[in-house]
C-alpha atoms as a PDB file:
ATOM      1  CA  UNK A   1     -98.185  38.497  -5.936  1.00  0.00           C
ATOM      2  CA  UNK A   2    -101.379  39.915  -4.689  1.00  0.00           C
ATOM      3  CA  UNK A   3    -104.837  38.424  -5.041  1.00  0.00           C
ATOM      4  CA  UNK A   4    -107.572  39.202  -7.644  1.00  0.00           C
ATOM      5  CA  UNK A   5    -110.574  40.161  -6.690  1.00  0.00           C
ATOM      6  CA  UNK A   6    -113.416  38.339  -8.285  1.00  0.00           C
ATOM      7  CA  UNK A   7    -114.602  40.749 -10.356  1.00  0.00           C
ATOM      8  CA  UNK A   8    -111.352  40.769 -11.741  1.00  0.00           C
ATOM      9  CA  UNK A   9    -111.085  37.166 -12.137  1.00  0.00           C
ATOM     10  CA  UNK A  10    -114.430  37.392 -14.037  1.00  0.00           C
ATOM     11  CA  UNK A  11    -113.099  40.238 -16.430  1.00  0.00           C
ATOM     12  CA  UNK A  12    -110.288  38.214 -17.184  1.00  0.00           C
ATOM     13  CA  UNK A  13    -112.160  35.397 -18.420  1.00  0.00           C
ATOM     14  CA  UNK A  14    -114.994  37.460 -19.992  1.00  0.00           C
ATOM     15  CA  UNK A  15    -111.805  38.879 -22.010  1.00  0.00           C
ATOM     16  CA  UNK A  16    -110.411  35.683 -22.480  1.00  0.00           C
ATOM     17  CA  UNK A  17    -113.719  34.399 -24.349  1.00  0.00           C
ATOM     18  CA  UNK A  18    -113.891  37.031 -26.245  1.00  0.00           C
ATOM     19  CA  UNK A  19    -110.608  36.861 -27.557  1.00  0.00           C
ATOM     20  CA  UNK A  20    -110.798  32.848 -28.163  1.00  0.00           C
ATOM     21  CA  UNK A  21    -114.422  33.553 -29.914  1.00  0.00           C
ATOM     22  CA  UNK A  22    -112.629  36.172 -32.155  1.00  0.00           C
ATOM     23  CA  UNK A  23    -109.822  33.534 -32.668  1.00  0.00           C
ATOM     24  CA  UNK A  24    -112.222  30.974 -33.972  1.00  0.00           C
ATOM     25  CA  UNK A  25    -114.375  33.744 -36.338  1.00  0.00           C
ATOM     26  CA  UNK A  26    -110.957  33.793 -37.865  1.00  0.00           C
ATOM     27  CA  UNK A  27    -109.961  30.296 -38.295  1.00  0.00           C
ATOM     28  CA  UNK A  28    -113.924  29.939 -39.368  1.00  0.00           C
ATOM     29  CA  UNK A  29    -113.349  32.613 -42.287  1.00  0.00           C
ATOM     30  CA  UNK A  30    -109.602  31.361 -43.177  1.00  0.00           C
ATOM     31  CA  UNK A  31    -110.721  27.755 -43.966  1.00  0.00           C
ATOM     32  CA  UNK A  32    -113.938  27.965 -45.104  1.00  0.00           C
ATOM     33  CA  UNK A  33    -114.314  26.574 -48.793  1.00  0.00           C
ATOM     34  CA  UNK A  34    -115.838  30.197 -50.069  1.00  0.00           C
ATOM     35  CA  UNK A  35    -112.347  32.054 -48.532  1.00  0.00           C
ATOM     36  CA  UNK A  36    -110.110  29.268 -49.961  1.00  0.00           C
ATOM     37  CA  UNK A  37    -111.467  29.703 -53.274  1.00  0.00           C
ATOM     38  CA  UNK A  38    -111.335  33.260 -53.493  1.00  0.00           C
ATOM     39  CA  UNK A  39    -107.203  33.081 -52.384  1.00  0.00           C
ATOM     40  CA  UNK A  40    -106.948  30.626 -54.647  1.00  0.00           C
ATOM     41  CA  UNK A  41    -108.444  32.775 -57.674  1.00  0.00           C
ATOM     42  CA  UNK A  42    -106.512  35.962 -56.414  1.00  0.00           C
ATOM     43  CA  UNK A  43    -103.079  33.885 -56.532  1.00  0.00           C
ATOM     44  CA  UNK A  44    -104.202  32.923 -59.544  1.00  0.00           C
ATOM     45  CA  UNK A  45    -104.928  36.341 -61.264  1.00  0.00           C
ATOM     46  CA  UNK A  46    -101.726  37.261 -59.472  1.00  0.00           C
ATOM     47  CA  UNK A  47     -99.363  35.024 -60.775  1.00  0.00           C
ATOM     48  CA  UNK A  48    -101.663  35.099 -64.707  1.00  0.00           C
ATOM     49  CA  UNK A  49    -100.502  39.068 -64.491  1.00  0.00           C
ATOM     50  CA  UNK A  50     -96.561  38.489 -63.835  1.00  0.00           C
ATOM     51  CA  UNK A  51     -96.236  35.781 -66.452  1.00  0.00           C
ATOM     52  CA  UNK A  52     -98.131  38.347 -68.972  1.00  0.00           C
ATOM     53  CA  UNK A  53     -95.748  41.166 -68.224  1.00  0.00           C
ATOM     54  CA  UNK A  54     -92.889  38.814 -68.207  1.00  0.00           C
ATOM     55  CA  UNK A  55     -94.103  37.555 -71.475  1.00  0.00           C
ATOM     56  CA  UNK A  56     -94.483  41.613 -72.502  1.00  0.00           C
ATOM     57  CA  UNK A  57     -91.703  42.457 -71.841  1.00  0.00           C
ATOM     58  CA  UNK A  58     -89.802  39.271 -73.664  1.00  0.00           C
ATOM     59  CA  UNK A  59     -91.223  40.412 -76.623  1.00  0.00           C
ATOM     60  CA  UNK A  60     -90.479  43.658 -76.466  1.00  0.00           C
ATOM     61  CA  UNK A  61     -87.076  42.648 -75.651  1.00  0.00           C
ATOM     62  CA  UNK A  62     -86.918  40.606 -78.785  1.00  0.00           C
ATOM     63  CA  UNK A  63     -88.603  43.675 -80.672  1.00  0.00           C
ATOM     64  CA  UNK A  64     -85.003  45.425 -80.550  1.00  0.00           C
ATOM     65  CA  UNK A  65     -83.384  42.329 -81.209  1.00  0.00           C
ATOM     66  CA  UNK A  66     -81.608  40.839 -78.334  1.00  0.00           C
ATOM     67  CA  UNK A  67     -80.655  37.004 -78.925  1.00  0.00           C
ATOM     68  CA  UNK A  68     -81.850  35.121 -75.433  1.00  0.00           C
ATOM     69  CA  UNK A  69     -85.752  37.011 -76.512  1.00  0.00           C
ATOM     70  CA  UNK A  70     -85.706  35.861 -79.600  1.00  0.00           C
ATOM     71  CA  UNK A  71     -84.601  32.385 -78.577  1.00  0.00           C
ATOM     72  CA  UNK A  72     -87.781  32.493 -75.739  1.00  0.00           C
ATOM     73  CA  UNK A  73     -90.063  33.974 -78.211  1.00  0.00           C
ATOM     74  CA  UNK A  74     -88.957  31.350 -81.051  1.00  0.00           C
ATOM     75  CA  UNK A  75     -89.070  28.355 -78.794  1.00  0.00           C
ATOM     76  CA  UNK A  76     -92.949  29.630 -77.602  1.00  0.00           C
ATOM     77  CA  UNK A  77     -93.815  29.945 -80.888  1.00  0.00           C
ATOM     78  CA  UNK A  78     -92.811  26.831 -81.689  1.00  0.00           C
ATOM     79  CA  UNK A  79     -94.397  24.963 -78.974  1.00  0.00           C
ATOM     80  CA  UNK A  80     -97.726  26.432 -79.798  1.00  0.00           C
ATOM     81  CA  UNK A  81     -97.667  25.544 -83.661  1.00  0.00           C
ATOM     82  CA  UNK A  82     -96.900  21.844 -81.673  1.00  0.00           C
ATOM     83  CA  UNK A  83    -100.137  22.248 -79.734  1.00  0.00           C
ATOM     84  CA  UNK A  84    -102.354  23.667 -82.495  1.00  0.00           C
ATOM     85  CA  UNK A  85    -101.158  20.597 -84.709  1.00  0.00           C
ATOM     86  CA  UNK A  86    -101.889  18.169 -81.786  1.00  0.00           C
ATOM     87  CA  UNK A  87    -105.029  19.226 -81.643  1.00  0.00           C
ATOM     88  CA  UNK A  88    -106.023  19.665 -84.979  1.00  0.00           C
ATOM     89  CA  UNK A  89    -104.733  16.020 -85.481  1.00  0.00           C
ATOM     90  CA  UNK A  90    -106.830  15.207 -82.448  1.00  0.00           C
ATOM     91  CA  UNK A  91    -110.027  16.819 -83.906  1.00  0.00           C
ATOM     92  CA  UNK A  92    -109.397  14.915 -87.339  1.00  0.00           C
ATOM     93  CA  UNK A  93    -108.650  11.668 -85.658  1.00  0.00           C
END
């Protein structure tokens, strides 16, 4: 092994600080309240997107008739005439 110079020693740990500083920008920016709420809303708009085209296309699957559609679009149908008469009996209460 030979020995560093000390200019090399110091350019190591000038690189070294820079790449810890960089390190904690990071970890600053990945849990920060602002960037945690704006994965949160993208997961959310993510996951809002492939329940609507799953929904799409389980009614277009029950469009031409096919039994397990019908029997998904049925059963949400049903459970949302539930929910509107919950809360119409709610607002009446």
């Amino acid at each position: 092994m030979t020995a560093r110079s000390e200019s090399q020693i110091k350019a190591d740990l000038e690189a070294a600080r820079a790449d810890l500083s960089g390190t904690v920008e990071e970890l600053s920016d990945y849990f920060s309240p602002k960037a945690n709420v704006e994965r949160a809303k993208s997961d959310a708009q993510k996951k809002a997107r492939a329940l609507a085209d799953k929904a799409q296309d389980t009614v277009q699957q029950a469009s031409t008739g096919k039994p397990e559609a019908l029997g998904k679009v049925a059963l949400a149908a049903g459970g949302a005439l539930a929910l509107g008469a919950l809360l119409v009996r709610r607002i009446l209460k």
